[in-house]
C-alpha atoms as a PDB file:
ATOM      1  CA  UNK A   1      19.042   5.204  -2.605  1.00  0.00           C
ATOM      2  CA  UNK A   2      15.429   6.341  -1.669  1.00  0.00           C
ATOM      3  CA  UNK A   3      12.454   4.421  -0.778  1.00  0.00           C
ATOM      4  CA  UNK A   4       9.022   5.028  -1.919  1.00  0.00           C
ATOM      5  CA  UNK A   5       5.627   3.414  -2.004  1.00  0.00           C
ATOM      6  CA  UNK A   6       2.621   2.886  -4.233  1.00  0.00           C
ATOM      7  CA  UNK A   7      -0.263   0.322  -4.836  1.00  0.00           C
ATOM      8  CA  UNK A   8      -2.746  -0.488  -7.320  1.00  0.00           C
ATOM      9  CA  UNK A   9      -1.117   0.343 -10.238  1.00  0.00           C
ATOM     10  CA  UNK A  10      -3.901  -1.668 -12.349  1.00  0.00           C
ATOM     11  CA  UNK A  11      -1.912  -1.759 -15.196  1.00  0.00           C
ATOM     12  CA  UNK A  12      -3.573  -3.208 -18.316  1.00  0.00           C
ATOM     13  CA  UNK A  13      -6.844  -3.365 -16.025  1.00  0.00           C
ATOM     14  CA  UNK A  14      -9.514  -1.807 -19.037  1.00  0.00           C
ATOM     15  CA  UNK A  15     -12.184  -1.016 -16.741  1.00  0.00           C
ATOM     16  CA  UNK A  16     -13.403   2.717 -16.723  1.00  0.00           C
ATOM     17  CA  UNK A  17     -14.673   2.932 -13.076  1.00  0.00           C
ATOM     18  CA  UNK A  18     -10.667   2.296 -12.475  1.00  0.00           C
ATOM     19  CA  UNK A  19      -9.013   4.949 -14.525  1.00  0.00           C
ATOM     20  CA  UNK A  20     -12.331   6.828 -14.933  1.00  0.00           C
ATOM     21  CA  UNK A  21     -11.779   8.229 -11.516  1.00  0.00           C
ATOM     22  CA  UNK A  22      -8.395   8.717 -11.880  1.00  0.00           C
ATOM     23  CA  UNK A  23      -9.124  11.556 -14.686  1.00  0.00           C
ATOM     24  CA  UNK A  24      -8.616   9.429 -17.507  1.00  0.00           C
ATOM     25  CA  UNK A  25     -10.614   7.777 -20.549  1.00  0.00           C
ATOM     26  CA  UNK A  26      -8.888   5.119 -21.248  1.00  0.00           C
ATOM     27  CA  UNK A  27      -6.525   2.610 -19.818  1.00  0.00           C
ATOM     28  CA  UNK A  28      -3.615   3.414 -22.479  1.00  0.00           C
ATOM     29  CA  UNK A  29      -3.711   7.150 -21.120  1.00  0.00           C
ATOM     30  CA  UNK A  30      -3.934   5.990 -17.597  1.00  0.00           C
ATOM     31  CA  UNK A  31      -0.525   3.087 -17.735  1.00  0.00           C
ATOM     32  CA  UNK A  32       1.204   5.630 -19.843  1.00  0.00           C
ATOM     33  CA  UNK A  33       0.799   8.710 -17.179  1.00  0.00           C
ATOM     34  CA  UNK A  34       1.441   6.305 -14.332  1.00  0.00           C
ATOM     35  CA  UNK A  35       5.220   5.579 -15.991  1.00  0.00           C
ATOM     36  CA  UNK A  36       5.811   8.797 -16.623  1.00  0.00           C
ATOM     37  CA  UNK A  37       4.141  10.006 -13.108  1.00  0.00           C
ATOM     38  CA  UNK A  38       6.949   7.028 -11.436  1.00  0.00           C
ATOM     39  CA  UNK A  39       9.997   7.943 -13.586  1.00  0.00           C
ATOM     40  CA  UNK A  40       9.768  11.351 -12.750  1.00  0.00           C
ATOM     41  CA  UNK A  41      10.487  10.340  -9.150  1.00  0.00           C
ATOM     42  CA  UNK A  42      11.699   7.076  -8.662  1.00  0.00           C
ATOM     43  CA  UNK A  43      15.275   6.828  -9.814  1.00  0.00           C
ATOM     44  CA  UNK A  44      17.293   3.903 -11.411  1.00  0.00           C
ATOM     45  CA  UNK A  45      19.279   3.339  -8.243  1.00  0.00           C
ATOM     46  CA  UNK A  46      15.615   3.647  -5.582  1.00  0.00           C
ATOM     47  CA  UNK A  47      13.151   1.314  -4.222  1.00  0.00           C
ATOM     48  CA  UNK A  48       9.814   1.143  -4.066  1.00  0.00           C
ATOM     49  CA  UNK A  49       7.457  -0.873  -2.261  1.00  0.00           C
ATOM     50  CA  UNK A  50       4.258  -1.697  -4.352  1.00  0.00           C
ATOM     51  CA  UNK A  51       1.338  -2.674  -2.006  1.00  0.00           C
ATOM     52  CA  UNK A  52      -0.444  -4.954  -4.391  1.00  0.00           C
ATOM     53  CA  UNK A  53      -2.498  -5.193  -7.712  1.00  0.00           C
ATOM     54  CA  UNK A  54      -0.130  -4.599  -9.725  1.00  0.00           C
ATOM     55  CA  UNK A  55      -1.411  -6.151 -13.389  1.00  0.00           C
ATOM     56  CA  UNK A  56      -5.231  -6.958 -14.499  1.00  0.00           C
ATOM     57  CA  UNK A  57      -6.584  -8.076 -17.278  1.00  0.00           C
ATOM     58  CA  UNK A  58      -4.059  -7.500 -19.893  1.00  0.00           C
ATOM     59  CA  UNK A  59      -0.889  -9.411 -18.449  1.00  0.00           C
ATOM     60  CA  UNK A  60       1.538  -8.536 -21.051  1.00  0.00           C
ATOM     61  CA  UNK A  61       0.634  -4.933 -21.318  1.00  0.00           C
ATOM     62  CA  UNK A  62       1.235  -4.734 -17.176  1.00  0.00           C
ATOM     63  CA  UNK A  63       4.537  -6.417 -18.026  1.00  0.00           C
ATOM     64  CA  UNK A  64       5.416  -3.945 -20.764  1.00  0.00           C
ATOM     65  CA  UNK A  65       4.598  -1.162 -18.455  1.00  0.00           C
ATOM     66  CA  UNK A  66       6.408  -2.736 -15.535  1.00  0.00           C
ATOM     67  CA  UNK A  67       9.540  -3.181 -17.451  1.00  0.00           C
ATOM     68  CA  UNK A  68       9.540   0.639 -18.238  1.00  0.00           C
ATOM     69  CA  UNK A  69       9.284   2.103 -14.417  1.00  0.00           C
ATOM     70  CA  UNK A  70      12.369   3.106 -12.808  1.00  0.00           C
ATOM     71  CA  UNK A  71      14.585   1.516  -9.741  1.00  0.00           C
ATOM     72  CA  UNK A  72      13.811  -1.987  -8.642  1.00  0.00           C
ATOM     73  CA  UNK A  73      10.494  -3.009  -6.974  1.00  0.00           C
ATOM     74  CA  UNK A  74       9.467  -5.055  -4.148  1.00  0.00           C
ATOM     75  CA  UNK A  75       5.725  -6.183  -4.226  1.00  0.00           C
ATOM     76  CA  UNK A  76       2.977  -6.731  -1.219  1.00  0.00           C
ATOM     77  CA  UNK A  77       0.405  -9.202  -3.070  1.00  0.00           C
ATOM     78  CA  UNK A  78      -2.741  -7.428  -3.249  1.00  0.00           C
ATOM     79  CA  UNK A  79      -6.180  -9.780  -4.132  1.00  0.00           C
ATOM     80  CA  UNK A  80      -5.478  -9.702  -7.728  1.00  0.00           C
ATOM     81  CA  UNK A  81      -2.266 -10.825  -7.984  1.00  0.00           C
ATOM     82  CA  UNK A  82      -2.881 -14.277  -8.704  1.00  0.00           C
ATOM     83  CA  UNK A  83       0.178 -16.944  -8.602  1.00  0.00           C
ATOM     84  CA  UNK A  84       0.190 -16.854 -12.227  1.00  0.00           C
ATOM     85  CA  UNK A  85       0.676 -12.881 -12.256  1.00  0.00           C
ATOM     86  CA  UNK A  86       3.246 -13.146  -9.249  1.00  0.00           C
ATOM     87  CA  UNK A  87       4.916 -16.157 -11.347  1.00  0.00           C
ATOM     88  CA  UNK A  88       5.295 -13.783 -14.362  1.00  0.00           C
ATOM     89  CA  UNK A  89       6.525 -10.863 -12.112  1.00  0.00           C
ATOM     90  CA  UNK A  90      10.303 -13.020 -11.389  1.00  0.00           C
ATOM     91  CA  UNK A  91      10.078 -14.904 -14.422  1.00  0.00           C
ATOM     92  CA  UNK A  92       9.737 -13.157 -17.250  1.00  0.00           C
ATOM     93  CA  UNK A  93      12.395 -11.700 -18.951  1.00  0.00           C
ATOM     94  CA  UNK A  94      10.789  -7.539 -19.004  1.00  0.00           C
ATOM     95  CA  UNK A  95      10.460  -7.882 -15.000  1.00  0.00           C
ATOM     96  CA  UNK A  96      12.489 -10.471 -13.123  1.00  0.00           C
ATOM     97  CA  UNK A  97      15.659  -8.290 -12.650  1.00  0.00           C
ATOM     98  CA  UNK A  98      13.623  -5.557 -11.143  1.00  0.00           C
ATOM     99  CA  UNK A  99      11.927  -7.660  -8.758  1.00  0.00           C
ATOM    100  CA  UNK A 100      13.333  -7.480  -4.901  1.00  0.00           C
ATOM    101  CA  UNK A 101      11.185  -9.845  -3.136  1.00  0.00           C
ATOM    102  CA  UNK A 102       7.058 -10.453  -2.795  1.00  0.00           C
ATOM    103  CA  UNK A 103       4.970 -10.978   0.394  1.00  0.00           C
ATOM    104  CA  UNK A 104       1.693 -10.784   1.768  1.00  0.00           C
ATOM    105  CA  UNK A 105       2.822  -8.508   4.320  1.00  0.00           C
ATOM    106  CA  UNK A 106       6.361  -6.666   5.095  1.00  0.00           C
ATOM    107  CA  UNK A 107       7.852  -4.673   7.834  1.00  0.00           C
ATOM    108  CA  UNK A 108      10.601  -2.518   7.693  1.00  0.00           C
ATOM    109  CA  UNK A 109      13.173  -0.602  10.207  1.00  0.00           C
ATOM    110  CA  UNK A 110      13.505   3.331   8.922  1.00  0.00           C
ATOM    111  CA  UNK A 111      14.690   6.069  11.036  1.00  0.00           C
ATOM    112  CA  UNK A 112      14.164   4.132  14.193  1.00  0.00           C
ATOM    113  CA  UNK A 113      10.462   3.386  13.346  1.00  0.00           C
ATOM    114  CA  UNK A 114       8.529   0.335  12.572  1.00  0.00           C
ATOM    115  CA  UNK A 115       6.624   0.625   9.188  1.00  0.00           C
ATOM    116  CA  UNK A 116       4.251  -2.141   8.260  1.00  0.00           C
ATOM    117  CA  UNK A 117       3.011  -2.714   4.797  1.00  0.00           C
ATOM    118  CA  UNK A 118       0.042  -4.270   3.372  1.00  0.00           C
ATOM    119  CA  UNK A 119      -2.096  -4.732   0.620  1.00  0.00           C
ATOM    120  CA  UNK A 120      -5.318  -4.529   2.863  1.00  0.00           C
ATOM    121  CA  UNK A 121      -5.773  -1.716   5.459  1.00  0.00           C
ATOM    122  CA  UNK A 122      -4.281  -3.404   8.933  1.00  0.00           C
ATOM    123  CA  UNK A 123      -5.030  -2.069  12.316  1.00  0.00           C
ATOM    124  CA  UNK A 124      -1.531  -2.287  14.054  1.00  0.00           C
ATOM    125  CA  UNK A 125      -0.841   0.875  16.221  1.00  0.00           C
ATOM    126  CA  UNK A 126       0.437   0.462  20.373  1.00  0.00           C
ATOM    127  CA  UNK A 127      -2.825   2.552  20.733  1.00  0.00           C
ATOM    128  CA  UNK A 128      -2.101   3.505  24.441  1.00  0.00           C
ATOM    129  CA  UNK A 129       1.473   4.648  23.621  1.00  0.00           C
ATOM    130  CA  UNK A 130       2.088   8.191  24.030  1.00  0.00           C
ATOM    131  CA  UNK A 131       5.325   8.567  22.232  1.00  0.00           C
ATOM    132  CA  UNK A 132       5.373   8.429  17.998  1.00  0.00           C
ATOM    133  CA  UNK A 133       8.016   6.472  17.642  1.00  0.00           C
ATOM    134  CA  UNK A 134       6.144   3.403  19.954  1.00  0.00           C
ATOM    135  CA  UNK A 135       3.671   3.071  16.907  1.00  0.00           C
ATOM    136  CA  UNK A 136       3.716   0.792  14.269  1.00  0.00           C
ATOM    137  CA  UNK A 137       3.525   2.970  10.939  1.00  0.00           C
ATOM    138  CA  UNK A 138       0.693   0.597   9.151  1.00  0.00           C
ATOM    139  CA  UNK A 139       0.698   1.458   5.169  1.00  0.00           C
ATOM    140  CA  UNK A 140      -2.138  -0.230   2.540  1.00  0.00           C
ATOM    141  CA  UNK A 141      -3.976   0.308  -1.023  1.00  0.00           C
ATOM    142  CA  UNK A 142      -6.599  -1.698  -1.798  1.00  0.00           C
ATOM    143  CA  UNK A 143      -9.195   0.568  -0.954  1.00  0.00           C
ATOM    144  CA  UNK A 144      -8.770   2.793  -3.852  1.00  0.00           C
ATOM    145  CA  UNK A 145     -10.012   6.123  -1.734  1.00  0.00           C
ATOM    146  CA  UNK A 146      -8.883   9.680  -2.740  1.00  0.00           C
ATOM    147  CA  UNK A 147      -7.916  10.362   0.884  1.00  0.00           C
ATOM    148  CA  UNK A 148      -5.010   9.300   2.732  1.00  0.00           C
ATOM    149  CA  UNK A 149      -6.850   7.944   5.437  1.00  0.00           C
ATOM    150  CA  UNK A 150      -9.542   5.178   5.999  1.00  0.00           C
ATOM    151  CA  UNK A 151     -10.193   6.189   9.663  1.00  0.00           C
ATOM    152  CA  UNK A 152      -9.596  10.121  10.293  1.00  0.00           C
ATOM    153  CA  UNK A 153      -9.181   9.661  13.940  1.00  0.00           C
ATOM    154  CA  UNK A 154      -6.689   6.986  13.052  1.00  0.00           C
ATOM    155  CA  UNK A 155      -3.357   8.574  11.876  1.00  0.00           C
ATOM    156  CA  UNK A 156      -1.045   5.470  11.809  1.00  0.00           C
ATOM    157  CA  UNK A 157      -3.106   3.397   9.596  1.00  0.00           C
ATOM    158  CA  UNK A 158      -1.805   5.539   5.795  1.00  0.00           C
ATOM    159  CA  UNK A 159      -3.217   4.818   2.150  1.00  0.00           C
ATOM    160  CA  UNK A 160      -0.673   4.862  -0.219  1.00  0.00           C
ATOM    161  CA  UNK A 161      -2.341   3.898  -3.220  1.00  0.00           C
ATOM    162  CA  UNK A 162      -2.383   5.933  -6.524  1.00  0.00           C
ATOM    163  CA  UNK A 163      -5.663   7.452  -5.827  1.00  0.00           C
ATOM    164  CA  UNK A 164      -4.700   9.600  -3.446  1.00  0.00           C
ATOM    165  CA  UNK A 165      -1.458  10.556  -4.823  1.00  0.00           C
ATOM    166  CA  UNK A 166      -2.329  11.540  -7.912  1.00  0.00           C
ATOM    167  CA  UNK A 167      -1.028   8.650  -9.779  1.00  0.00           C
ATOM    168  CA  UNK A 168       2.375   8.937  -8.184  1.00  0.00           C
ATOM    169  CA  UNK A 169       4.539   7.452  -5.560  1.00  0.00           C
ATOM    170  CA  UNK A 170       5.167   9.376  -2.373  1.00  0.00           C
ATOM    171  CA  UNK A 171       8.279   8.899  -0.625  1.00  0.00           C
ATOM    172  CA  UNK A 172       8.817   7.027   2.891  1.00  0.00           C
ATOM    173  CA  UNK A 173       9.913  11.007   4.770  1.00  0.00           C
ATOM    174  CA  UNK A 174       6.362  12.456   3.001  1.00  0.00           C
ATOM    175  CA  UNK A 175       4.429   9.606   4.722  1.00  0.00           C
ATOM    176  CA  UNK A 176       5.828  10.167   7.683  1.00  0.00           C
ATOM    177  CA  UNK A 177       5.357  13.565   7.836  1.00  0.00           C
ATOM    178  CA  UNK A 178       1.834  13.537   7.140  1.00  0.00           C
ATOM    179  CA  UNK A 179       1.508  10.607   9.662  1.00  0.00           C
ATOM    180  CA  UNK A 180       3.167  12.899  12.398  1.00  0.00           C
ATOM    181  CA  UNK A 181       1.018  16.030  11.331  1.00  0.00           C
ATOM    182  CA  UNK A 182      -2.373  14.443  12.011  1.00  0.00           C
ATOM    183  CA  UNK A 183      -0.707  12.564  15.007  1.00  0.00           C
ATOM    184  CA  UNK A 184      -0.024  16.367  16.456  1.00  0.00           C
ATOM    185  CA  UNK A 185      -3.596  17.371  15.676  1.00  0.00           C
ATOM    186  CA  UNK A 186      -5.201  14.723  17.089  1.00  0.00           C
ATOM    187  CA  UNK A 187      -2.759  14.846  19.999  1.00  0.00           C
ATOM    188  CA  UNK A 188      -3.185  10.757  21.209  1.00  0.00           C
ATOM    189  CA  UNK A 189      -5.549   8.051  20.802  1.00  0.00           C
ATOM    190  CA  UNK A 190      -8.007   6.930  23.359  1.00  0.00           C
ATOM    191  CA  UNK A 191      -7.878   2.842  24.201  1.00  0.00           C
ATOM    192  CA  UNK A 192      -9.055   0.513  22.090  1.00  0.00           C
ATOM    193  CA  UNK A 193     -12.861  -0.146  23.300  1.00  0.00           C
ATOM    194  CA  UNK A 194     -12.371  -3.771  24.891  1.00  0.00           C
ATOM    195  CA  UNK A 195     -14.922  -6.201  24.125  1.00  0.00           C
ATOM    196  CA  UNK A 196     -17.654  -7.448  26.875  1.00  0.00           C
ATOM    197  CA  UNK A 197     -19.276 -10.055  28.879  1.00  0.00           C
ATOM    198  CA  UNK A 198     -21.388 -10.330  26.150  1.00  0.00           C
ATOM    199  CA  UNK A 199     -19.536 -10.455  23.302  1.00  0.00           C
ATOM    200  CA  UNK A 200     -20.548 -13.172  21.402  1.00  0.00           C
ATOM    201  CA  UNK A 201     -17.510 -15.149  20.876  1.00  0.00           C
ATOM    202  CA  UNK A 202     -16.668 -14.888  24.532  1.00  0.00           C
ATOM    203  CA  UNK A 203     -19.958 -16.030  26.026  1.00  0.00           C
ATOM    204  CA  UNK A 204     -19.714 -19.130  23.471  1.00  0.00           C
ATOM    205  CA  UNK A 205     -16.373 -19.956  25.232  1.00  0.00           C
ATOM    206  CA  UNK A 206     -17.711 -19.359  28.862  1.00  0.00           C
ATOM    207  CA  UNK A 207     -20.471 -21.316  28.069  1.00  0.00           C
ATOM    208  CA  UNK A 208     -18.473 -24.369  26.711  1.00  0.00           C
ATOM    209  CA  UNK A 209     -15.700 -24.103  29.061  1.00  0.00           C
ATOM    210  CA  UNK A 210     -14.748 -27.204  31.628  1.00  0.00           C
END
């Protein structure tokens, strides 16, 4: 069994400034490339965790598309997956058996490191750890950027979304690998900037303190 990760599929979602950048020109080309993209990695017997957005618009195409991908599936809820969409996902006939588990947020043990997931980009890293394996491996979509990473000086906090993976899942040892190559270029993080006397919501608390 191997475990990879995705988000925002967008399946059935017939907007072009989705698939548009994506290099498609419609949403037909885009769902079909996406199972074929999947199927050519993901086997039967694998799982993959799906940060969120997984359906839009067109609810029985995503279905129809869903019930095609390879290997069973356990979803993040992203900000369009509505309870009627989640409902659908373990309910309906095309999906249910492929469905694992849902969440807003999940955390998972692999190879002795801790690797949260998201829909939404989470800041989550022990910041003034020196060793790799004391951060928290924090993994999101949503943001629908063709880079792997939101903050450049931040490598622990990992887009996994389609758009910067060329439509296709990437497997847990690839993120971490990429994760541990910018960690070695950056060499460590500095600590966190701590917030002052003045900081608003600390001088409203001094102020109203008895």
């Amino acid at each position: 069994m191997e475990i990879w990760l995705s988000s925002d599929t967008h399946f059935g979602h017939d907007k072009e400034f989705l698939y548009g950048p994506r290099g498609f020109t419609n949403v037909k080309d885009m769902n079909e490339a996406i199972i074929e993209n999947w199927n050519s990695v993901v086997k039967p017997g694998d799982i993959t965790y799906l940060l969120g957005d997984v359906m839009l618009g067109d609810n029985e195409a995503g279905l129809d598309c869903l019930k095609q991908l390879n290997g069973r599936i356990f979803v993040i809820w992203g900000n369009h997956c509505t309870d009627a969409r989640k409902k659908l996902l373990f309910t309906d006939d095309r999906t249910r058996h492929k469905m694992l588990g849902g969440g807003y947020a999940y955390v998972i043990k692999y190879k002795k490191l801790s690797i949260y997931m998201s829909h939404y980009p989470t800041i989550t890293s022990n910041f003034d750890q020196k060793h790799f394996s004391q951060h928290v491996l924090a993994l999101h979509g949503h943001t629908h950027q063709q880079t792997n990473w939101l903050d450049p000086k931040n490598p622990f906090l990992y887009h996994v979304g389609l758009d910067s993976h060329n439509c296709t899942p990437i497997h847990i040892d690839e993120v971490i690998t990429d994760i541990r190559q910018r960690w070695d270029e950056i060499g460590h993080l500095p600590v966190p900037v701590q917030p002052q006397d003045s900081y608003p919501y600390g001088g409203f608390i001094n102020e109203n303190r008895t």
